[in-house]
N, C-alpha and C. Protein backbone atom coordinates (compact mmCIF):
# COMPACT_ATOMS: atom_id res chain seq x y z
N UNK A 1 106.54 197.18 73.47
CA UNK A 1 105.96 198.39 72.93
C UNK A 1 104.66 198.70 73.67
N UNK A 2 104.59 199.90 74.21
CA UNK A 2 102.87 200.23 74.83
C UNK A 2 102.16 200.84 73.77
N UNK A 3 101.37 200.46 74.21
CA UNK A 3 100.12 200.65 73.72
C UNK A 3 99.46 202.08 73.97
N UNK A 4 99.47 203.02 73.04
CA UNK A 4 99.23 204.10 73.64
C UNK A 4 98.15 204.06 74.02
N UNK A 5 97.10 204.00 73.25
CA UNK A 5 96.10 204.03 73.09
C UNK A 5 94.89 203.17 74.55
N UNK A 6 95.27 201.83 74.97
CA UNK A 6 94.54 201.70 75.92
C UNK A 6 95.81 202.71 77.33
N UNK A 7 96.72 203.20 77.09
CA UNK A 7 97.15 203.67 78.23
C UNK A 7 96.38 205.00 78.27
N UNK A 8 95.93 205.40 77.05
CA UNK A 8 94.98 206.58 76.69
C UNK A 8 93.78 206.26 77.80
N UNK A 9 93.28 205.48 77.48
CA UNK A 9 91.71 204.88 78.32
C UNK A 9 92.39 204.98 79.41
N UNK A 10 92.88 204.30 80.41
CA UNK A 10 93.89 203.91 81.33
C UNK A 10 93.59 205.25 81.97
N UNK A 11 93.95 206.56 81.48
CA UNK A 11 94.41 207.90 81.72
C UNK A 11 92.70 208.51 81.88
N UNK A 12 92.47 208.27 81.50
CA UNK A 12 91.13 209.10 81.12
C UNK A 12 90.04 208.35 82.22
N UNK A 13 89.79 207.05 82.21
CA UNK A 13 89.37 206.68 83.44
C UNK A 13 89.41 206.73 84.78
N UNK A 14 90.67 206.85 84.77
CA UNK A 14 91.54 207.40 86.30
C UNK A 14 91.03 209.11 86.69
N UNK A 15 91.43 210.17 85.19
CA UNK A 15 90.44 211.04 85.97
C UNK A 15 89.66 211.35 85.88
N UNK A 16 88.56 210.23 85.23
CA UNK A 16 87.13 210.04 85.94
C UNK A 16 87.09 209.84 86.93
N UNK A 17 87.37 208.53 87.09
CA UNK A 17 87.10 207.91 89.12
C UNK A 17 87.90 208.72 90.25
N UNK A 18 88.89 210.04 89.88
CA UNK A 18 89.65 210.71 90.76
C UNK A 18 88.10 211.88 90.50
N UNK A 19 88.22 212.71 89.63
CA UNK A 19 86.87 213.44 89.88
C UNK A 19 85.25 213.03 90.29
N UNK A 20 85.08 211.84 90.24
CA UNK A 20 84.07 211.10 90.95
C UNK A 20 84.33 211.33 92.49
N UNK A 21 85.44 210.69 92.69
CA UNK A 21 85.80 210.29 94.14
C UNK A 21 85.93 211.73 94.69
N UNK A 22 86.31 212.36 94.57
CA UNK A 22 86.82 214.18 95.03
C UNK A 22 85.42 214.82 94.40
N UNK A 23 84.52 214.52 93.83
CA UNK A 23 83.33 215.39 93.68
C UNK A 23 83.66 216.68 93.20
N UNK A 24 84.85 217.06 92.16
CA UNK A 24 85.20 217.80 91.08
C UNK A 24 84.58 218.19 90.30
N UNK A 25 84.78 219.51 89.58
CA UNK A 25 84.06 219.30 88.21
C UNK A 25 84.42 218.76 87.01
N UNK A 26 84.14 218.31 86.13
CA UNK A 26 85.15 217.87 85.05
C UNK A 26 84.22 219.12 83.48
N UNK A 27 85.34 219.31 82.98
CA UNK A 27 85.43 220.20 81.72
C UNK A 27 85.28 219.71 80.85
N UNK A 28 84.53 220.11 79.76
CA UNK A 28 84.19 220.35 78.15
C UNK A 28 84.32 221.06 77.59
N UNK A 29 84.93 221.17 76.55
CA UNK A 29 84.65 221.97 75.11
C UNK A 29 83.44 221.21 74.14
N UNK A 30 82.62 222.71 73.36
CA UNK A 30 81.82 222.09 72.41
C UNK A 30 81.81 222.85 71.59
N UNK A 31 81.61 222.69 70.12
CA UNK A 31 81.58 223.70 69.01
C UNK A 31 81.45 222.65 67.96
N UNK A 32 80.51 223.16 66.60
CA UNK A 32 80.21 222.66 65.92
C UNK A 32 80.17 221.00 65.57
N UNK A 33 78.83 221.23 66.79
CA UNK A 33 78.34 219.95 66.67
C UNK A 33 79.12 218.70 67.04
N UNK A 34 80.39 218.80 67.82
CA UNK A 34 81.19 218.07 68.54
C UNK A 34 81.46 218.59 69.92
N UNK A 35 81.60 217.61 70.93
CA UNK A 35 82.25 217.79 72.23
C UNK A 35 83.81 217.08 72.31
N UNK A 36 84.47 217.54 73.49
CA UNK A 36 85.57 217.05 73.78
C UNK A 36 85.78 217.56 75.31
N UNK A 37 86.10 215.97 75.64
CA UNK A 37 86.61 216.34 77.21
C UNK A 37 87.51 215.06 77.86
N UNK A 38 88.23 215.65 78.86
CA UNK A 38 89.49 214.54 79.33
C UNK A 38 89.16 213.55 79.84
N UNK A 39 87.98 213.23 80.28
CA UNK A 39 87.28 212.17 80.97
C UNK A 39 86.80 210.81 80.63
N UNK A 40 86.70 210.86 79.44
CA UNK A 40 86.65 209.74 78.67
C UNK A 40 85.32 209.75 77.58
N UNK A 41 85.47 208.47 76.57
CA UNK A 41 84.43 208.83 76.08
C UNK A 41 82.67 208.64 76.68
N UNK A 42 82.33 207.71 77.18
CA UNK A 42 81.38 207.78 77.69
C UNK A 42 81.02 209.16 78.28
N UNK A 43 81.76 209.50 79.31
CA UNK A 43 81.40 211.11 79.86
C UNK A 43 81.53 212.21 79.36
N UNK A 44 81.97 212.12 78.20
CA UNK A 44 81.99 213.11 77.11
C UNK A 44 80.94 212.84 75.96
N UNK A 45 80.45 212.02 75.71
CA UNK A 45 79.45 211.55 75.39
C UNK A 45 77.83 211.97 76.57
N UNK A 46 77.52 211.48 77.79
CA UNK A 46 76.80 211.76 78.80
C UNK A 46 76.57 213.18 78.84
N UNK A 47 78.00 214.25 78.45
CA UNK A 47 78.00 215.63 78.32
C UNK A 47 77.25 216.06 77.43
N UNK A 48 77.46 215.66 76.32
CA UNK A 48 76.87 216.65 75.14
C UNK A 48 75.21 215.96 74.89
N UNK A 49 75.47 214.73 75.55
CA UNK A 49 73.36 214.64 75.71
C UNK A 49 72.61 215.73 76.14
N UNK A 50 73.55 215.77 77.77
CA UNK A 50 72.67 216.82 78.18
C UNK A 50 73.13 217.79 78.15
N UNK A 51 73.94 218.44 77.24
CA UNK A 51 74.00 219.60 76.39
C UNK A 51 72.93 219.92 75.55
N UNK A 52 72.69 219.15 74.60
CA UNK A 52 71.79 219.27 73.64
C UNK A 52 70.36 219.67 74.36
N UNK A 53 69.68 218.84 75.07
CA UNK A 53 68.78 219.00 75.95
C UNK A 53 68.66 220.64 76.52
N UNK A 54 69.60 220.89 77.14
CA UNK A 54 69.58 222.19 77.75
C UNK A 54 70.16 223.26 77.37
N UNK A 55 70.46 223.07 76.00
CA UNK A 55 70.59 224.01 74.89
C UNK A 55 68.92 224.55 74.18
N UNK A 56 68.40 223.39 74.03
CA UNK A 56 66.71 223.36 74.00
C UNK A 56 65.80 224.06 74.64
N UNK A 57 66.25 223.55 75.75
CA UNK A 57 65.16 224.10 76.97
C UNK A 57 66.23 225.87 76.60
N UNK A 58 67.12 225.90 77.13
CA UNK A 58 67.45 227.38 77.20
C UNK A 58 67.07 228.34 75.98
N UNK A 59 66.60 227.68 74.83
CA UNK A 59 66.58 228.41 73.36
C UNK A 59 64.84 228.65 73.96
N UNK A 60 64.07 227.61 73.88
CA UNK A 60 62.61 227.97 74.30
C UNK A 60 62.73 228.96 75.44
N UNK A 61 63.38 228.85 76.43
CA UNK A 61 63.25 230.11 77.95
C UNK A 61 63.61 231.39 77.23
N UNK A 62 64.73 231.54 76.10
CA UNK A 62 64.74 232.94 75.41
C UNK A 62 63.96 233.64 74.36
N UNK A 63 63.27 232.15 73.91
CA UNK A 63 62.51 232.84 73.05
C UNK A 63 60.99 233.38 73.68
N UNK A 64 60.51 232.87 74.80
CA UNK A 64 59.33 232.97 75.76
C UNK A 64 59.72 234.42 75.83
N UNK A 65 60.79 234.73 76.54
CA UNK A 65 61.12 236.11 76.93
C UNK A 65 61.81 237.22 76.57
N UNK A 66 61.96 236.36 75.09
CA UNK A 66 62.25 237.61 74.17
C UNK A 66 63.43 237.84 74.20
N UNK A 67 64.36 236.89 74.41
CA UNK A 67 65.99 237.38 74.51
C UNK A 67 66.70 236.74 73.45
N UNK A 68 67.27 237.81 73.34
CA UNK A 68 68.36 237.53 71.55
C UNK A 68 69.10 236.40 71.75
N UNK A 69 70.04 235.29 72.98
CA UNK A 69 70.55 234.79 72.71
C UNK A 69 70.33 234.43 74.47
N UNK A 70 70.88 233.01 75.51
CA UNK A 70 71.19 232.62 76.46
C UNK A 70 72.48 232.16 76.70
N UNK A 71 73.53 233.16 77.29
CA UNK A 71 74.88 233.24 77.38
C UNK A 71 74.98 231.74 78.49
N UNK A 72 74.39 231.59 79.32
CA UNK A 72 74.83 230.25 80.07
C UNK A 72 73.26 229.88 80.82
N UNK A 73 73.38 228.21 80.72
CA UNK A 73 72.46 227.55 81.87
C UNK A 73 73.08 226.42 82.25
N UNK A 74 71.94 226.49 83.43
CA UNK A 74 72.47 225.19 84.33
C UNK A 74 71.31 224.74 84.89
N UNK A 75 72.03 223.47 85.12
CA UNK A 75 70.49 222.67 85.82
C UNK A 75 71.36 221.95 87.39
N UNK A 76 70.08 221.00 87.98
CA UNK A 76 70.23 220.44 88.93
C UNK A 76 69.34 218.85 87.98
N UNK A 77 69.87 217.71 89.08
CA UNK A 77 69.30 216.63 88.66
C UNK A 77 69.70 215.77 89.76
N UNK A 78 68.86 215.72 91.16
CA UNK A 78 69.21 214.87 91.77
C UNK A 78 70.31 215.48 92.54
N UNK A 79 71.91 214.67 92.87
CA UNK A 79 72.63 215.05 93.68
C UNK A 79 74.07 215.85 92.46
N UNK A 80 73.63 215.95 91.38
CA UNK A 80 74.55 216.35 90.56
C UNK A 80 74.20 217.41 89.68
N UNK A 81 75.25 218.10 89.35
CA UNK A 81 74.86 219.50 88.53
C UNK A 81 75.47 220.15 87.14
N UNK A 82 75.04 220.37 86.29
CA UNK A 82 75.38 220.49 84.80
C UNK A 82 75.40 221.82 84.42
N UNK A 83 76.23 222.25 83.88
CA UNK A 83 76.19 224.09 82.90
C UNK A 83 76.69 223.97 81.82
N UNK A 84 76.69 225.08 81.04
CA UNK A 84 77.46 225.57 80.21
C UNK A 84 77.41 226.98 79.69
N UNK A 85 78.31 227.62 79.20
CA UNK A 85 78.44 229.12 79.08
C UNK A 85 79.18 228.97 77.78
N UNK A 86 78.80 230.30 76.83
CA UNK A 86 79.68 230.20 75.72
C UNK A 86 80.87 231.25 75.85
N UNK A 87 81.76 230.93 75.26
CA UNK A 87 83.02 231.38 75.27
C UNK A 87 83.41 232.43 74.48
N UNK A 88 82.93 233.73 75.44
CA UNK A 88 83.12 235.02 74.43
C UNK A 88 83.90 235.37 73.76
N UNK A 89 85.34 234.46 73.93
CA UNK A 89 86.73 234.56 73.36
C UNK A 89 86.42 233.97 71.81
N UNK A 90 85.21 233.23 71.50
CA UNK A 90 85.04 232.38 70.33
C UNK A 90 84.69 233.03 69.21
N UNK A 91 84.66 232.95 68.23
CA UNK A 91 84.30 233.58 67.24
C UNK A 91 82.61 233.81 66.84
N UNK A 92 81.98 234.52 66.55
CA UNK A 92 80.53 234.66 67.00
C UNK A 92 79.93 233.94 65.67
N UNK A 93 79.95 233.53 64.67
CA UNK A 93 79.53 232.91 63.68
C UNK A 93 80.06 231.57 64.07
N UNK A 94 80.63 230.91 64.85
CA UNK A 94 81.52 229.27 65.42
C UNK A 94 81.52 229.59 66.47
N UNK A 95 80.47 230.15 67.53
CA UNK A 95 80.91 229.95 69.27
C UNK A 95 81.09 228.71 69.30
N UNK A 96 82.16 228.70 70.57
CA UNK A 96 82.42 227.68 71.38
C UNK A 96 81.46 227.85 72.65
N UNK A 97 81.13 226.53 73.55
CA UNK A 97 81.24 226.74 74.51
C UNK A 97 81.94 225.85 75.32
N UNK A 98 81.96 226.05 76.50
CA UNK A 98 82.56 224.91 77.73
C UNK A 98 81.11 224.42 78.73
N UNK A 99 81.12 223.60 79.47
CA UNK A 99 80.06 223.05 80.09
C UNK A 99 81.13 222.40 81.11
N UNK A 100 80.21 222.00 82.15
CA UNK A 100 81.08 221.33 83.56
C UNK A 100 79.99 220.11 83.97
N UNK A 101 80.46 219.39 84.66
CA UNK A 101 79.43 218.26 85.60
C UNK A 101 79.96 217.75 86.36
N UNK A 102 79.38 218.09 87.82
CA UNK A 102 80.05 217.35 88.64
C UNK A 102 78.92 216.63 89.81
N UNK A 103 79.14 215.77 90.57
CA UNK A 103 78.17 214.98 91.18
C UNK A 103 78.37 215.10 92.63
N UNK A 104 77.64 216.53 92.40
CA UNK A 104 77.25 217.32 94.05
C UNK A 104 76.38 218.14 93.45
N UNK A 105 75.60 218.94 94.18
CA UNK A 105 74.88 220.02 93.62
C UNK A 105 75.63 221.46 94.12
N UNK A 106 76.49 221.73 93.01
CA UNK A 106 77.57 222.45 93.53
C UNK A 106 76.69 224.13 92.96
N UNK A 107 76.69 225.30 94.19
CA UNK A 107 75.73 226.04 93.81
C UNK A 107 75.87 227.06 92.67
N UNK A 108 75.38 227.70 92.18
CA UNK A 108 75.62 228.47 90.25
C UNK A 108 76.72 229.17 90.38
N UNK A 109 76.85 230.15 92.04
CA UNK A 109 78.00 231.11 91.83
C UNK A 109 79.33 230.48 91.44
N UNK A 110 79.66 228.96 92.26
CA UNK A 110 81.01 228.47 92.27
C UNK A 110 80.98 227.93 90.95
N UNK A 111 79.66 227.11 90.37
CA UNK A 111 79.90 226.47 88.66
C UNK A 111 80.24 227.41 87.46
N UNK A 112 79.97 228.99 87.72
CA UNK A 112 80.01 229.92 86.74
C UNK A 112 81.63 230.26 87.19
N UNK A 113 81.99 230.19 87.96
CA UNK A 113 83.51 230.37 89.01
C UNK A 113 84.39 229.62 87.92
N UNK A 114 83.76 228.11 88.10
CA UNK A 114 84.98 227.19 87.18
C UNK A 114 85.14 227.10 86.56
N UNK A 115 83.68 227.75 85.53
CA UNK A 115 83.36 227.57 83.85
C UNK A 115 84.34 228.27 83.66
N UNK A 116 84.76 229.98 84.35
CA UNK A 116 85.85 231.07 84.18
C UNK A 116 86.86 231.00 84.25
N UNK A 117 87.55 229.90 85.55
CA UNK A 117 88.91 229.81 85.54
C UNK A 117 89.25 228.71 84.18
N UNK A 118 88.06 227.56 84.05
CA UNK A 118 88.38 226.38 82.75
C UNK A 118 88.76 227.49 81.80
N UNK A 119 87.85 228.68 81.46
CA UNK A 119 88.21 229.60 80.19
C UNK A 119 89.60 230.03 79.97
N UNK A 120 89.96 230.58 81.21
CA UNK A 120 91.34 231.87 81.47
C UNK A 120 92.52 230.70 81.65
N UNK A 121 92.56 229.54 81.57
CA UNK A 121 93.60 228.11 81.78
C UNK A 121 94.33 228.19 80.71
């Protein structure tokens, strides 16, 4: 009998170290106060840290400048790069959003690129 469950891990590690190795982005979903992503838990975990973080910083940059809401940010950190955008398809009282990370400093036009095709998938 297998084991689903470590073949689960098994699966999920593999495309970690395949999107590591290929310098990919890897995908998230987040909404109420949970994340989820194929990568495993640690990196789905690592995600919504620095989600939270730069959900922060982006709420202070809108409120400095007076903007009703911050549809997407992104950062740099070193040789790797983090976003997220909310998902206009979501319901506006429960947005969703999606977020990406991948370990290149891959530049905003192509990360806002993938956040769109992850959406339209």
């Amino acid at each position: 009998m297998e084991d689903t469950h470590n073949s689960t891990l098994s699966d999920q590690n593999e495309m970690l170290r395949d999107a590591l190795e290929r310098r990919i982005p890897r995908f998230f979903r987040a909404a109420a106060g949970s994340a989820r992503g194929r990568t495993g838990r640690e990196d789905t975990e690592k995600f919504a840290e620095d989600l939270m973080t730069l959900q922060e910083c982006s709420q202070i940059v809108g409120e400095r400048l007076e903007m009703q809401a911050i549809s997407y940010a992104l950062f740099y950190e070193g040789d790797s790069a983090f976003g997220y955008r909310f998902d206009p398809n979501s319901h506006p009282s429960r947005p969703e959003l999606v977020g990406t990370m991948v370990n290149r400093r891959l530049p905003m036009r192509e990360m806002l690129a993938a956040m769109n095709e992850f959406l339209n998938e």
